[in-house]
PDB file of N, CA and C in Angstrom:
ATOM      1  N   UNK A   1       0.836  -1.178   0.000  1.00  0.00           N
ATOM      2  CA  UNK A   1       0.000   0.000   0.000  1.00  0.00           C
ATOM      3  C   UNK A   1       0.882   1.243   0.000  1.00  0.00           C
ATOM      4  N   UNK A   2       0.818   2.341  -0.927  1.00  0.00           N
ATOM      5  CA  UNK A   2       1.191   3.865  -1.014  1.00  0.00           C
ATOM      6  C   UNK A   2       0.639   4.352  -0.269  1.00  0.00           C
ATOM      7  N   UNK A   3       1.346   5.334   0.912  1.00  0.00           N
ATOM      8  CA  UNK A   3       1.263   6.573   1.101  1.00  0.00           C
ATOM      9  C   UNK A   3       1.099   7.534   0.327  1.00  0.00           C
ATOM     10  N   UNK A   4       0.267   8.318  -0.250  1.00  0.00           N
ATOM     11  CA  UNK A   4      -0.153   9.273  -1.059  1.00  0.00           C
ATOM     12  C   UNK A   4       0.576  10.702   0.041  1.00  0.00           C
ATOM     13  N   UNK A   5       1.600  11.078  -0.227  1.00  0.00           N
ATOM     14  CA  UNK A   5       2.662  12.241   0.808  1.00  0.00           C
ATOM     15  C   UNK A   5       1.570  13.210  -0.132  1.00  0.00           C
ATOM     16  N   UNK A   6       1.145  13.420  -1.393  1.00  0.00           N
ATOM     17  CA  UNK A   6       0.891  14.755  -1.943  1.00  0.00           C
ATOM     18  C   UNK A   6      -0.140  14.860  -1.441  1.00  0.00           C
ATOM     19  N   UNK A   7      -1.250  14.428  -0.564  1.00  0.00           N
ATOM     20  CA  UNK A   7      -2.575  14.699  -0.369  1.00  0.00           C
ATOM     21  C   UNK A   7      -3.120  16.247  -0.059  1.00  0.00           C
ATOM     22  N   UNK A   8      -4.377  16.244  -0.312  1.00  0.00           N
ATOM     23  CA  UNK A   8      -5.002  17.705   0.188  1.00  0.00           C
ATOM     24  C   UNK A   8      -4.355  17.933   0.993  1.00  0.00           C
ATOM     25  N   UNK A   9      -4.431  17.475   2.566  1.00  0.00           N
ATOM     26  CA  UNK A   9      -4.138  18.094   3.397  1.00  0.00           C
ATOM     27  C   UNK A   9      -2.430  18.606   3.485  1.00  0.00           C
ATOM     28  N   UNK A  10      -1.878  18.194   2.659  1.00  0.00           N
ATOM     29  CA  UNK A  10      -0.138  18.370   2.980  1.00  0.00           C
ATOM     30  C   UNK A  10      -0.208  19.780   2.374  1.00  0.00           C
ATOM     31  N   UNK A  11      -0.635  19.527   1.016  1.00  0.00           N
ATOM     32  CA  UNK A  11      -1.072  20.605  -0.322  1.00  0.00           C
ATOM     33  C   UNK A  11      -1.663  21.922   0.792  1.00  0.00           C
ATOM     34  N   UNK A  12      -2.747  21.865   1.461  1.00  0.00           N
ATOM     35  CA  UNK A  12      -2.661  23.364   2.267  1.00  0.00           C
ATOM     36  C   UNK A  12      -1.944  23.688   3.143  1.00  0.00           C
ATOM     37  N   UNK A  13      -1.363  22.411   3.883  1.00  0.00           N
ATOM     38  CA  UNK A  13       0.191  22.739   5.497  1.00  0.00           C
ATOM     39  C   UNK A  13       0.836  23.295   4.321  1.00  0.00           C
ATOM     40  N   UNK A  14       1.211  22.955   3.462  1.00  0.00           N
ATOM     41  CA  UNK A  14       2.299  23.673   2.485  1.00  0.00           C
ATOM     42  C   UNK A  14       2.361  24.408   2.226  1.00  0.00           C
ATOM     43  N   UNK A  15       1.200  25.160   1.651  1.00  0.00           N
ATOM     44  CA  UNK A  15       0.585  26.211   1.377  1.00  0.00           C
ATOM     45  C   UNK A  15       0.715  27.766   2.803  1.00  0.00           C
ATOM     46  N   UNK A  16       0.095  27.094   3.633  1.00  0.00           N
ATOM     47  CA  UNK A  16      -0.126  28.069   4.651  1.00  0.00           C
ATOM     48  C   UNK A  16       1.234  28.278   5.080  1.00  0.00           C
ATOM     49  N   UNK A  17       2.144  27.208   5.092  1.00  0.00           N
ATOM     50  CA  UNK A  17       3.443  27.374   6.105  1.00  0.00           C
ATOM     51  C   UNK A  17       3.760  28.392   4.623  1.00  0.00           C
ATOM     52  N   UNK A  18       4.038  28.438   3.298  1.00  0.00           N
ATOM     53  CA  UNK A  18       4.568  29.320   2.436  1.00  0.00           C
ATOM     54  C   UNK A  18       3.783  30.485   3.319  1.00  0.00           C
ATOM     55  N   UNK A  19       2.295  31.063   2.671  1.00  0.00           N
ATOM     56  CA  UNK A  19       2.021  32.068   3.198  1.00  0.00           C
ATOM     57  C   UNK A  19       3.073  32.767   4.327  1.00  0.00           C
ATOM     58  N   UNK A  20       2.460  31.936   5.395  1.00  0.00           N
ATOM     59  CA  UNK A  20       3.184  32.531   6.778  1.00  0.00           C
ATOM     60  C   UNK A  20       4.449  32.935   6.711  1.00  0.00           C
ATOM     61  N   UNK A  21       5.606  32.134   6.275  1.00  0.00           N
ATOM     62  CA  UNK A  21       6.570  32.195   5.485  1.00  0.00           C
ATOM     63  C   UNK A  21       6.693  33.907   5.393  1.00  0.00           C
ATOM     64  N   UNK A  22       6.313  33.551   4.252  1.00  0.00           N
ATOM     65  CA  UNK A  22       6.364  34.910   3.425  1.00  0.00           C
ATOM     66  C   UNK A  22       5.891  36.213   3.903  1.00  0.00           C
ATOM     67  N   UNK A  23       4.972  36.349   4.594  1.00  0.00           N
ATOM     68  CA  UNK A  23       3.910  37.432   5.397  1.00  0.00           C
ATOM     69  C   UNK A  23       4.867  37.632   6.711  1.00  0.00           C
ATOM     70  N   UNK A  24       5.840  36.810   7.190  1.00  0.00           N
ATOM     71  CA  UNK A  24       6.811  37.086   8.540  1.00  0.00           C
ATOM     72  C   UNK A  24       8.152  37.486   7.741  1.00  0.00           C
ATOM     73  N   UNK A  25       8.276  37.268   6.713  1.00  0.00           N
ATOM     74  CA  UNK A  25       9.778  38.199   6.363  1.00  0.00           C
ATOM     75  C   UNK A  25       8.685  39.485   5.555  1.00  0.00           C
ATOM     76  N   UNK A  26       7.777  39.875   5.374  1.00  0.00           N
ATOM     77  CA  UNK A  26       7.482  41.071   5.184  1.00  0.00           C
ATOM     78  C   UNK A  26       7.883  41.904   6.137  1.00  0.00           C
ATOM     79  N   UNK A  27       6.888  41.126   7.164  1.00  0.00           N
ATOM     80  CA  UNK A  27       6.883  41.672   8.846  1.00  0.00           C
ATOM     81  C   UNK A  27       8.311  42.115   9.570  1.00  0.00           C
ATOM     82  N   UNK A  28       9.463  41.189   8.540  1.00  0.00           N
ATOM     83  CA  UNK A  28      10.630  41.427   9.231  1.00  0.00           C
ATOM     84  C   UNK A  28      11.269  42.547   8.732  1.00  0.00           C
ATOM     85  N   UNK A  29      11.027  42.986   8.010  1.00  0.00           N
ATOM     86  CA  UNK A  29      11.311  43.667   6.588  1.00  0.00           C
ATOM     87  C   UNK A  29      12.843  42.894   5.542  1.00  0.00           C
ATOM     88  N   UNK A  30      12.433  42.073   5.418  1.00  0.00           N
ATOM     89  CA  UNK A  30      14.024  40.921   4.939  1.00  0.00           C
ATOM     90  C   UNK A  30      12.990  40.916   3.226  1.00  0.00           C
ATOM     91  N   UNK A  31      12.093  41.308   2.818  1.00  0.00           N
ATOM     92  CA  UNK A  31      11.805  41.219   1.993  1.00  0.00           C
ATOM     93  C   UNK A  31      10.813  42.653   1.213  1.00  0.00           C
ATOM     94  N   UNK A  32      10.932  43.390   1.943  1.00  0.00           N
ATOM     95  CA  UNK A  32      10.480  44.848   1.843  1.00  0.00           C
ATOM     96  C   UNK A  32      10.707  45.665   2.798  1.00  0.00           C
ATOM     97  N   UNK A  33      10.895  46.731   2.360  1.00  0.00           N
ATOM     98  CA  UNK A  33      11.406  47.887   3.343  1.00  0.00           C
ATOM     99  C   UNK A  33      10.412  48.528   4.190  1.00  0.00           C
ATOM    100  N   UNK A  34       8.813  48.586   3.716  1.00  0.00           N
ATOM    101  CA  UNK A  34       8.046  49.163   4.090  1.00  0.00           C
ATOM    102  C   UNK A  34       7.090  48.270   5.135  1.00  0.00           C
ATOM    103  N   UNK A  35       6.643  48.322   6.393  1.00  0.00           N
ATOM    104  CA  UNK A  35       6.326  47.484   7.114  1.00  0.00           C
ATOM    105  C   UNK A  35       4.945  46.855   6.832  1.00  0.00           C
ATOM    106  N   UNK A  36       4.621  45.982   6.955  1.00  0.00           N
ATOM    107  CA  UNK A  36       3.002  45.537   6.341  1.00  0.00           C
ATOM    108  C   UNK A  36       2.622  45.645   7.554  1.00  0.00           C
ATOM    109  N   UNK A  37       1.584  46.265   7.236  1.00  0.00           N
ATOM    110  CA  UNK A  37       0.469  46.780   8.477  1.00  0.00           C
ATOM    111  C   UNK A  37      -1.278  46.337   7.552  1.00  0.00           C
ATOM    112  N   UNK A  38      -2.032  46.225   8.255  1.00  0.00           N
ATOM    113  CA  UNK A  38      -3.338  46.059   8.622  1.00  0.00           C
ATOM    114  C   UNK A  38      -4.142  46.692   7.331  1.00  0.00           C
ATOM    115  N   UNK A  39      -3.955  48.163   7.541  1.00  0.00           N
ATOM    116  CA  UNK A  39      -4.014  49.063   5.950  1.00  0.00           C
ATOM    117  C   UNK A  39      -3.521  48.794   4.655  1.00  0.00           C
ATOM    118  N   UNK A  40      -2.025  48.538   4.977  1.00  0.00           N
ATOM    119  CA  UNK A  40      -1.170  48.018   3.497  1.00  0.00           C
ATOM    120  C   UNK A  40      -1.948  46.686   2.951  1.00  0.00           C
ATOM    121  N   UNK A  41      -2.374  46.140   3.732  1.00  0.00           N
ATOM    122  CA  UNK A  41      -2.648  44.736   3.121  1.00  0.00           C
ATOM    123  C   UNK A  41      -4.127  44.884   2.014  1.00  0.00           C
ATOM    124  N   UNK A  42      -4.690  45.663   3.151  1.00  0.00           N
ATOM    125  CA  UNK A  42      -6.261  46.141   2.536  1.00  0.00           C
ATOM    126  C   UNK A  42      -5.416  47.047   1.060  1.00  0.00           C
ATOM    127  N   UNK A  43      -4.804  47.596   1.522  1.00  0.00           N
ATOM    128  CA  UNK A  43      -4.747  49.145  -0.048  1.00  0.00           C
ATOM    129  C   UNK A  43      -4.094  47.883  -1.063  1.00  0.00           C
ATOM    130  N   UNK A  44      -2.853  46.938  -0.672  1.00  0.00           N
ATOM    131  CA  UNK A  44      -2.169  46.389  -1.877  1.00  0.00           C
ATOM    132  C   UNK A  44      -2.878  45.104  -2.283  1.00  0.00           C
ATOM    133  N   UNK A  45      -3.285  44.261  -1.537  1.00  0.00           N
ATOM    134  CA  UNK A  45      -4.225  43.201  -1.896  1.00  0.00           C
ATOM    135  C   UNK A  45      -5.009  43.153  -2.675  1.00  0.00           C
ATOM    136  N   UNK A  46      -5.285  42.152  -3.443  1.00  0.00           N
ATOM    137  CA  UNK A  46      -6.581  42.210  -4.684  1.00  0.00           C
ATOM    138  C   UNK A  46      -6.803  40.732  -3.664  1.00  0.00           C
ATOM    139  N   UNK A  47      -8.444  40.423  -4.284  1.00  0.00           N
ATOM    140  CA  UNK A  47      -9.210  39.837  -2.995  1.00  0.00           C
ATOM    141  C   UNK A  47      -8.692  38.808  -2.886  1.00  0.00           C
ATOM    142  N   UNK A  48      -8.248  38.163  -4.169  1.00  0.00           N
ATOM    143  CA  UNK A  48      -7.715  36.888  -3.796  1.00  0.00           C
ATOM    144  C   UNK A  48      -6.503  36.332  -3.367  1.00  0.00           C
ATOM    145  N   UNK A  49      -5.455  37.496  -3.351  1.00  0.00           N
ATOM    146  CA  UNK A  49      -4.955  37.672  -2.160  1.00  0.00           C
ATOM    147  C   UNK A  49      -5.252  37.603  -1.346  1.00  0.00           C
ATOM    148  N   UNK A  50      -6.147  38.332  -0.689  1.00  0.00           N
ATOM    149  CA  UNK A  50      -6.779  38.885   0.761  1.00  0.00           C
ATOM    150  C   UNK A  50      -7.357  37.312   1.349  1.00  0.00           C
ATOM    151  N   UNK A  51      -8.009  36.720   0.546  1.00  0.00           N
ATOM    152  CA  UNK A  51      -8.283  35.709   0.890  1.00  0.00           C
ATOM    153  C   UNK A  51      -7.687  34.398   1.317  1.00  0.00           C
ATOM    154  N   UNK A  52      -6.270  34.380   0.541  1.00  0.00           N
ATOM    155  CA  UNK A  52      -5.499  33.712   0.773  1.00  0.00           C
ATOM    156  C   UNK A  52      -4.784  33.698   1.889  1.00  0.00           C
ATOM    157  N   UNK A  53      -4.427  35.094   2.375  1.00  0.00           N
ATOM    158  CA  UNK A  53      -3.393  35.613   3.433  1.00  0.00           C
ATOM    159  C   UNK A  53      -4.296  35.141   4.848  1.00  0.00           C
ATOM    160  N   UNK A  54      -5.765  36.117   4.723  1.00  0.00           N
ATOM    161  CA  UNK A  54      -6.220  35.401   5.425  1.00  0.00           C
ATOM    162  C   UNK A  54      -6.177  33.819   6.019  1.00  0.00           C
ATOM    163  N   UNK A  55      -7.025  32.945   5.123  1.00  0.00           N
ATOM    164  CA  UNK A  55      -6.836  31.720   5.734  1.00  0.00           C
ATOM    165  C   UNK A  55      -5.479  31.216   6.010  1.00  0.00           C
ATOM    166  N   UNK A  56      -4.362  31.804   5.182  1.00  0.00           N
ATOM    167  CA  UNK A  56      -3.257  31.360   6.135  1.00  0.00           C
ATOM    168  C   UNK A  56      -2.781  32.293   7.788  1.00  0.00           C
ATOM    169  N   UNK A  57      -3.046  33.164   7.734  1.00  0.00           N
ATOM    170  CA  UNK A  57      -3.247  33.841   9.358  1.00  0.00           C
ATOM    171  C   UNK A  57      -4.465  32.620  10.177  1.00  0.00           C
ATOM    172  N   UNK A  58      -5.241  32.530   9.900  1.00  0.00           N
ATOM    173  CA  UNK A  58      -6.696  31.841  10.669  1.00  0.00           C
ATOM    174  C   UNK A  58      -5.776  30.006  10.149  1.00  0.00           C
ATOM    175  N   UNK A  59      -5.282  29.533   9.474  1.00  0.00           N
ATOM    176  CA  UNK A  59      -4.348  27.980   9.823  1.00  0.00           C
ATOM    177  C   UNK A  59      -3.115  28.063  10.897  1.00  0.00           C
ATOM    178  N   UNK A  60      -2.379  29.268  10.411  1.00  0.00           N
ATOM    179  CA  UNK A  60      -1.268  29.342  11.334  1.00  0.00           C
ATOM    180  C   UNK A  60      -1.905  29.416  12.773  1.00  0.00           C
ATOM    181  N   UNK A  61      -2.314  30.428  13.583  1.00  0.00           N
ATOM    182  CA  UNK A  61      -3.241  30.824  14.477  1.00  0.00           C
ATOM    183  C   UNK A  61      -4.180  29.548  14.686  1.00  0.00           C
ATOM    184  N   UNK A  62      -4.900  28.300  14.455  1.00  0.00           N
ATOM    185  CA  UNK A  62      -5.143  27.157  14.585  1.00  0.00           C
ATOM    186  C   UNK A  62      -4.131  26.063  14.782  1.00  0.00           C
ATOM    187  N   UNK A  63      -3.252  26.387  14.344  1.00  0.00           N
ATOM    188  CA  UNK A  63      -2.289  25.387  14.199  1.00  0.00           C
ATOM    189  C   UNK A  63      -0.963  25.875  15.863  1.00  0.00           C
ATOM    190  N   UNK A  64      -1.391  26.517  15.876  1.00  0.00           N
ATOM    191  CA  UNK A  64      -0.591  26.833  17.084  1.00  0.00           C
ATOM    192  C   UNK A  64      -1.025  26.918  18.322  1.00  0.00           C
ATOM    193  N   UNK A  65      -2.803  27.107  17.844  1.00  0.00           N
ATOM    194  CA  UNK A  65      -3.457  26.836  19.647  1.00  0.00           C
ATOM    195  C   UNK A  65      -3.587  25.079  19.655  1.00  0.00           C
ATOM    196  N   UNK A  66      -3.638  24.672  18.762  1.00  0.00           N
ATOM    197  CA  UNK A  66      -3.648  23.008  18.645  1.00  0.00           C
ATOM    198  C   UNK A  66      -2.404  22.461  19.472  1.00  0.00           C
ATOM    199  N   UNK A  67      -0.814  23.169  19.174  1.00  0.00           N
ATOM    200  CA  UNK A  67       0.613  22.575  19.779  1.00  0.00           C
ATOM    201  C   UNK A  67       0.028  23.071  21.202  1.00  0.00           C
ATOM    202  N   UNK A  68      -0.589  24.343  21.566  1.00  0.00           N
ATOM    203  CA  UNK A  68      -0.863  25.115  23.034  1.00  0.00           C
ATOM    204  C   UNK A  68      -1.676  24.411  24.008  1.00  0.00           C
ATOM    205  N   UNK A  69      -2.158  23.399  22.968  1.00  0.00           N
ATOM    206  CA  UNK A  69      -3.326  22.752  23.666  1.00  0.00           C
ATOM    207  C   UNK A  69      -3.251  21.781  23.684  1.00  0.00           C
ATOM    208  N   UNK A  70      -1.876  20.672  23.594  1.00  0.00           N
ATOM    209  CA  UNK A  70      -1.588  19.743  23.883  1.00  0.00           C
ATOM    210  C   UNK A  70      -2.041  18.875  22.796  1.00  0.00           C
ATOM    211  N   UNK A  71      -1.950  19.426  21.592  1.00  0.00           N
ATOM    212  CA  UNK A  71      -2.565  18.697  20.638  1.00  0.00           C
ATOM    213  C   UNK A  71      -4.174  18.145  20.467  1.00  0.00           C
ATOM    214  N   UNK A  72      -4.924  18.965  21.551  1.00  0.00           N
ATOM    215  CA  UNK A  72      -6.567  18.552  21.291  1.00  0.00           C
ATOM    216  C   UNK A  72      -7.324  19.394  20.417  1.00  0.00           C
ATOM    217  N   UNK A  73      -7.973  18.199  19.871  1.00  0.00           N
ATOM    218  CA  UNK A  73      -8.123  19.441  18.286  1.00  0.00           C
ATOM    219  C   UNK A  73      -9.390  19.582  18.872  1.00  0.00           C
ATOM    220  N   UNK A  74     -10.392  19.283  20.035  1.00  0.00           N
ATOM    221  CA  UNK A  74     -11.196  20.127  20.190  1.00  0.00           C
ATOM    222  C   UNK A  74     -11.139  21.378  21.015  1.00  0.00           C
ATOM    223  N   UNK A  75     -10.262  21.721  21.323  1.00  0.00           N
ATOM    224  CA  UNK A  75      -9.498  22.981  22.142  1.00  0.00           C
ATOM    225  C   UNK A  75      -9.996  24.196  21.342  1.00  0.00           C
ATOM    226  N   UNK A  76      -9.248  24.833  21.561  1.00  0.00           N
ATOM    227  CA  UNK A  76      -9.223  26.270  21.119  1.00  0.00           C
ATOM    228  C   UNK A  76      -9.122  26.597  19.419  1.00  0.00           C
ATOM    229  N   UNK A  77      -8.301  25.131  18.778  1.00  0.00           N
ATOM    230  CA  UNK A  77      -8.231  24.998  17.569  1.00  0.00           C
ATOM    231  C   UNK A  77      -9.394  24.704  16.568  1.00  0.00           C
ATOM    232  N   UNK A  78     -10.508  24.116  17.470  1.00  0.00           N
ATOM    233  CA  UNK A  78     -11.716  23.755  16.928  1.00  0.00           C
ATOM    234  C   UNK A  78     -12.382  25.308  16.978  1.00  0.00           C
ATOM    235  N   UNK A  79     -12.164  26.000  17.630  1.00  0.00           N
ATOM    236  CA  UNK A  79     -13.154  27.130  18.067  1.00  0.00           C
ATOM    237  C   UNK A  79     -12.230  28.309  16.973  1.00  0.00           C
ATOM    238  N   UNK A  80     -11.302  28.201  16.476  1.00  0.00           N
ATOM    239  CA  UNK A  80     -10.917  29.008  15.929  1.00  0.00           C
ATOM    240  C   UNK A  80     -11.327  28.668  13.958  1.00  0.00           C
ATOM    241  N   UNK A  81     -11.543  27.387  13.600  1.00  0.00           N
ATOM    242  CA  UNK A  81     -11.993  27.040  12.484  1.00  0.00           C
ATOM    243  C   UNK A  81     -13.687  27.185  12.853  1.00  0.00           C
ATOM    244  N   UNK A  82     -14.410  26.702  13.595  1.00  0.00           N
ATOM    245  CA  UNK A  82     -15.400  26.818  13.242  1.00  0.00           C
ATOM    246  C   UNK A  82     -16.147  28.849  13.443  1.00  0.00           C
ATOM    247  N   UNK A  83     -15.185  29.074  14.200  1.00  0.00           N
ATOM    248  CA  UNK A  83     -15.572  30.757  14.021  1.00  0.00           C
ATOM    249  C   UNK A  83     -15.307  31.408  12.476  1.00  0.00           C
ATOM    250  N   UNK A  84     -14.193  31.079  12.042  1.00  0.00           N
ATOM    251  CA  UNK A  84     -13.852  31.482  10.211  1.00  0.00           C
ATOM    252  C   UNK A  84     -14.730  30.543   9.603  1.00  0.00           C
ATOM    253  N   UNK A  85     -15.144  29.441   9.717  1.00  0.00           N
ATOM    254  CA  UNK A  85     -15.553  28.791   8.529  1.00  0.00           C
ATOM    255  C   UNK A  85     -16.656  28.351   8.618  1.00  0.00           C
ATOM    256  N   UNK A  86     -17.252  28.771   9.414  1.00  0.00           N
ATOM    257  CA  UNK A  86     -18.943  28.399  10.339  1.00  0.00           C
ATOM    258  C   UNK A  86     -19.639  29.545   9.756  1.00  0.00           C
ATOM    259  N   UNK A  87     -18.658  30.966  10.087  1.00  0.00           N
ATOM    260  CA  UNK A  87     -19.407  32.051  10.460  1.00  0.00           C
ATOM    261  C   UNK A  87     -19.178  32.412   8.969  1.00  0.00           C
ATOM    262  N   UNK A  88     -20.341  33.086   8.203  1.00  0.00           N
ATOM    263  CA  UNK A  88     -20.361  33.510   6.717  1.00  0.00           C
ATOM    264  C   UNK A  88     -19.503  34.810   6.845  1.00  0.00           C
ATOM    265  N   UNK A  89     -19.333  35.763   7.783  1.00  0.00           N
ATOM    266  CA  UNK A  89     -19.192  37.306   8.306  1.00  0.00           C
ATOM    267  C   UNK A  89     -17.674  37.238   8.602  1.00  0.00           C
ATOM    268  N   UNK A  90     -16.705  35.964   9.037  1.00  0.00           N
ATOM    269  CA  UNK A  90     -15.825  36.353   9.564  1.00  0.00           C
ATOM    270  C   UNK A  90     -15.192  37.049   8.788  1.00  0.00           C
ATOM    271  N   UNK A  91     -15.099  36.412   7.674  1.00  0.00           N
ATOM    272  CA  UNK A  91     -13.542  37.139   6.322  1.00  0.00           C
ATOM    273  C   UNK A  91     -13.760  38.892   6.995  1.00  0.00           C
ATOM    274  N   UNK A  92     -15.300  39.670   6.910  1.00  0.00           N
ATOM    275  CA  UNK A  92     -16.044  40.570   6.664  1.00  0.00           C
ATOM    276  C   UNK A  92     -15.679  41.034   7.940  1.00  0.00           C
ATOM    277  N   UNK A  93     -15.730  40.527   8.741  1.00  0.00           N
ATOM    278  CA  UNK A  93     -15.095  41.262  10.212  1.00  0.00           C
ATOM    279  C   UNK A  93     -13.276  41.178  10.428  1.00  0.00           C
ATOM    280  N   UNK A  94     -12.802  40.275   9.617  1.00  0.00           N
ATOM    281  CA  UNK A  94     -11.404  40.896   9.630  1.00  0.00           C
ATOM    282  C   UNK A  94     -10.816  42.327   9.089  1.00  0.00           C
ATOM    283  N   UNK A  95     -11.580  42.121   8.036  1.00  0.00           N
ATOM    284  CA  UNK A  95     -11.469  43.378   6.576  1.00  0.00           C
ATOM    285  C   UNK A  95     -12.060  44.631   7.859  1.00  0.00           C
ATOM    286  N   UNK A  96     -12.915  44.521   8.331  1.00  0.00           N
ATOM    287  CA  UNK A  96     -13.718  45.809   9.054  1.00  0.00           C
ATOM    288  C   UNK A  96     -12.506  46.134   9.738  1.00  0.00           C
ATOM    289  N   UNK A  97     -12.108  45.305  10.707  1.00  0.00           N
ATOM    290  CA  UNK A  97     -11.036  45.518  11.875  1.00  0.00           C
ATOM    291  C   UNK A  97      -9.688  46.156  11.061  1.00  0.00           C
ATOM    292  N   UNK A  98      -9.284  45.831   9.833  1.00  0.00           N
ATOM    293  CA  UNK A  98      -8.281  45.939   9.577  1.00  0.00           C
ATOM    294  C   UNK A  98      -8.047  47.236   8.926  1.00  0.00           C
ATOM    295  N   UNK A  99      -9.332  47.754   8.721  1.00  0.00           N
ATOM    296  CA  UNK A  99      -9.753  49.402   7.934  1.00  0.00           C
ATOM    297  C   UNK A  99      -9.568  49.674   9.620  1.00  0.00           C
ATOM    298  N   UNK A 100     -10.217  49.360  10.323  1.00  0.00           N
ATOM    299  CA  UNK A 100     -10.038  50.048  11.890  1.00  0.00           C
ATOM    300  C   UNK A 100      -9.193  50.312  12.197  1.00  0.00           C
ATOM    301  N   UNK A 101      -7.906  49.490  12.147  1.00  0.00           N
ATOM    302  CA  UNK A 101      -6.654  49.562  12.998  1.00  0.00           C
ATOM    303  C   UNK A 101      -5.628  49.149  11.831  1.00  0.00           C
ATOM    304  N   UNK A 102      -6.012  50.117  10.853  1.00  0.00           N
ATOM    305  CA  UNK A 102      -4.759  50.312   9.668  1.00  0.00           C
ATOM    306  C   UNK A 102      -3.140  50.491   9.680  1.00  0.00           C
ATOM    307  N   UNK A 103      -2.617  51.195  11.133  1.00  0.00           N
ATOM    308  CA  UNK A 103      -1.138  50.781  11.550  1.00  0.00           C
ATOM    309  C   UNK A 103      -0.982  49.721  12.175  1.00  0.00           C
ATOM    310  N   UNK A 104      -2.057  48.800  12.413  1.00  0.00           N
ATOM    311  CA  UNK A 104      -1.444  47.639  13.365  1.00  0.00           C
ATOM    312  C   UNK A 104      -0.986  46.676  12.744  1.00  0.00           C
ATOM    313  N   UNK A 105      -0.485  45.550  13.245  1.00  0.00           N
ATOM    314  CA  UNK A 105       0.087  44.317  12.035  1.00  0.00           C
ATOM    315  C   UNK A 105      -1.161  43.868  12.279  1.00  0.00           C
ATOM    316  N   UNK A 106      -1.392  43.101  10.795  1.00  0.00           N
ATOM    317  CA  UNK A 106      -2.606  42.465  10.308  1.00  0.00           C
ATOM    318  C   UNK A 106      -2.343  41.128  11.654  1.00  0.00           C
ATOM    319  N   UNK A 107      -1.162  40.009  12.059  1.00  0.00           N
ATOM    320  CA  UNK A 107      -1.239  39.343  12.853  1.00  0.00           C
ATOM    321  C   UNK A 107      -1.770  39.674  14.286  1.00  0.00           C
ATOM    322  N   UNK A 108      -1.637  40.648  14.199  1.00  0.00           N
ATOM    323  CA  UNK A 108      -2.102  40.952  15.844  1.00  0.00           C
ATOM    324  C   UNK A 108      -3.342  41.862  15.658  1.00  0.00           C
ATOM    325  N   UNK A 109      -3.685  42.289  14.729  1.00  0.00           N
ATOM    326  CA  UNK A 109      -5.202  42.583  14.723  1.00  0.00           C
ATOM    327  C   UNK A 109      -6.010  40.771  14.385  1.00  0.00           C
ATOM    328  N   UNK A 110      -5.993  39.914  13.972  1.00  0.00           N
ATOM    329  CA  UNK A 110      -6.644  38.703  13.946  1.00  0.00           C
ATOM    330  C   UNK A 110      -6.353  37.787  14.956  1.00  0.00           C
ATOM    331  N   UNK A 111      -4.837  38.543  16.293  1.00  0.00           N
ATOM    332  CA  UNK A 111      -4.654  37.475  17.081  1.00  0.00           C
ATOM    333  C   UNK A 111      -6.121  37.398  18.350  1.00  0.00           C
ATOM    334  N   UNK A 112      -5.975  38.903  18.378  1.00  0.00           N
ATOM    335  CA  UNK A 112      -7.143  40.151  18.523  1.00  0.00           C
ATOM    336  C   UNK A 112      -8.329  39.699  19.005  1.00  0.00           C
ATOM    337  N   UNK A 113      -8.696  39.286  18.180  1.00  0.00           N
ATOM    338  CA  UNK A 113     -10.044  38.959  17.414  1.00  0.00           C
ATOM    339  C   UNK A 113     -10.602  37.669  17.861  1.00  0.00           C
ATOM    340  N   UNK A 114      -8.738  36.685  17.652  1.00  0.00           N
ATOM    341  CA  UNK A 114      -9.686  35.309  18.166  1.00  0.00           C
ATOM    342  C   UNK A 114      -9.449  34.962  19.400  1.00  0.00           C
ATOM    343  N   UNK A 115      -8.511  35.747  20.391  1.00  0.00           N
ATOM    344  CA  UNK A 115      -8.592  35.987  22.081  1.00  0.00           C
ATOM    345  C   UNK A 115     -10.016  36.087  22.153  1.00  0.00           C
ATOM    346  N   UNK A 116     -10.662  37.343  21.883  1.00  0.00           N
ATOM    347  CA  UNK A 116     -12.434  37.672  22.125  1.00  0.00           C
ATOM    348  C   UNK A 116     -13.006  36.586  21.892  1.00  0.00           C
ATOM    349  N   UNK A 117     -13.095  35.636  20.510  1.00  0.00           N
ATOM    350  CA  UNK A 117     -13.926  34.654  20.614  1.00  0.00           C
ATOM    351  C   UNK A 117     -13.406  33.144  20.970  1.00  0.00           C
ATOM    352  N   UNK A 118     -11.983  32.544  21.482  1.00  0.00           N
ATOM    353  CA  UNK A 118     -11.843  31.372  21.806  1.00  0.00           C
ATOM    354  C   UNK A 118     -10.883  31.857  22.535  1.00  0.00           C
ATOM    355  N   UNK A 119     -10.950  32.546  23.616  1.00  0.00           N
ATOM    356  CA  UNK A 119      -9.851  32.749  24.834  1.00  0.00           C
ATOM    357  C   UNK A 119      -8.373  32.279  24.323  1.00  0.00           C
ATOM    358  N   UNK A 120      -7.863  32.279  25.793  1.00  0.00           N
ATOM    359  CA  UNK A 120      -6.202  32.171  24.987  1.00  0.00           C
ATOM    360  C   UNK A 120      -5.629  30.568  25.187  1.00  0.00           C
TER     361      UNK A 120
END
């Protein structure tokens, strides 16, 4: 029997760890000079960007209350997918927050967000 290594699920860890990747040497500035903030993302993003960056902020941010939580995926990690992917509004309440608090880093305006709805 094959192990299928390429499956969906590797295909988005892959994915998101690139994102994140990439969105933390922004943050570092090792790949732009200008700092990405909350605003920049909204003004330079086209949606499907936006969309992308997102769900990799809301995997990373799951994927790390999951290690926090001793690996129980009904922890805090469950409460953080079913708030993005339950709720039709979330994308719509990041975007709001992120016009709100346009100098902040986009990571810590969504860390923000999911303290309020799945504690820490």
């Amino acid at each position: 029997m094959q192990t299928n290594y390429l499956s969906k699920n590797n295909h988005i860890s892959t994915f998101c760890a690139v994102i994140l990747a990439t969105c933390m040497s922004f943050q570092n500035g090792e790949a732009n000079a200008e700092e990405i903030t909350a605003g920049s993302v909204l003004e330079k993003m086209e949606t499907k960007e936006l969309g992308a960056y997102l769900t990799g902020l809301i995997d990373g941010f799951a994927h790390a209350r999951y290690l926090k939580d001793g690996k129980n995926q009904n922890g805090g990690m469950k409460c953080i997918y079913s708030w993005y992917y339950g709720n039709n509004d979330a994308a719509n309440q990041i975007i709001f927050a992120f016009d709100k608090y346009k100098k902040h880093r986009p990571n810590t305006v969504v860390a923000a967000m999911l303290k309020q709805q799945c504690g820490e």
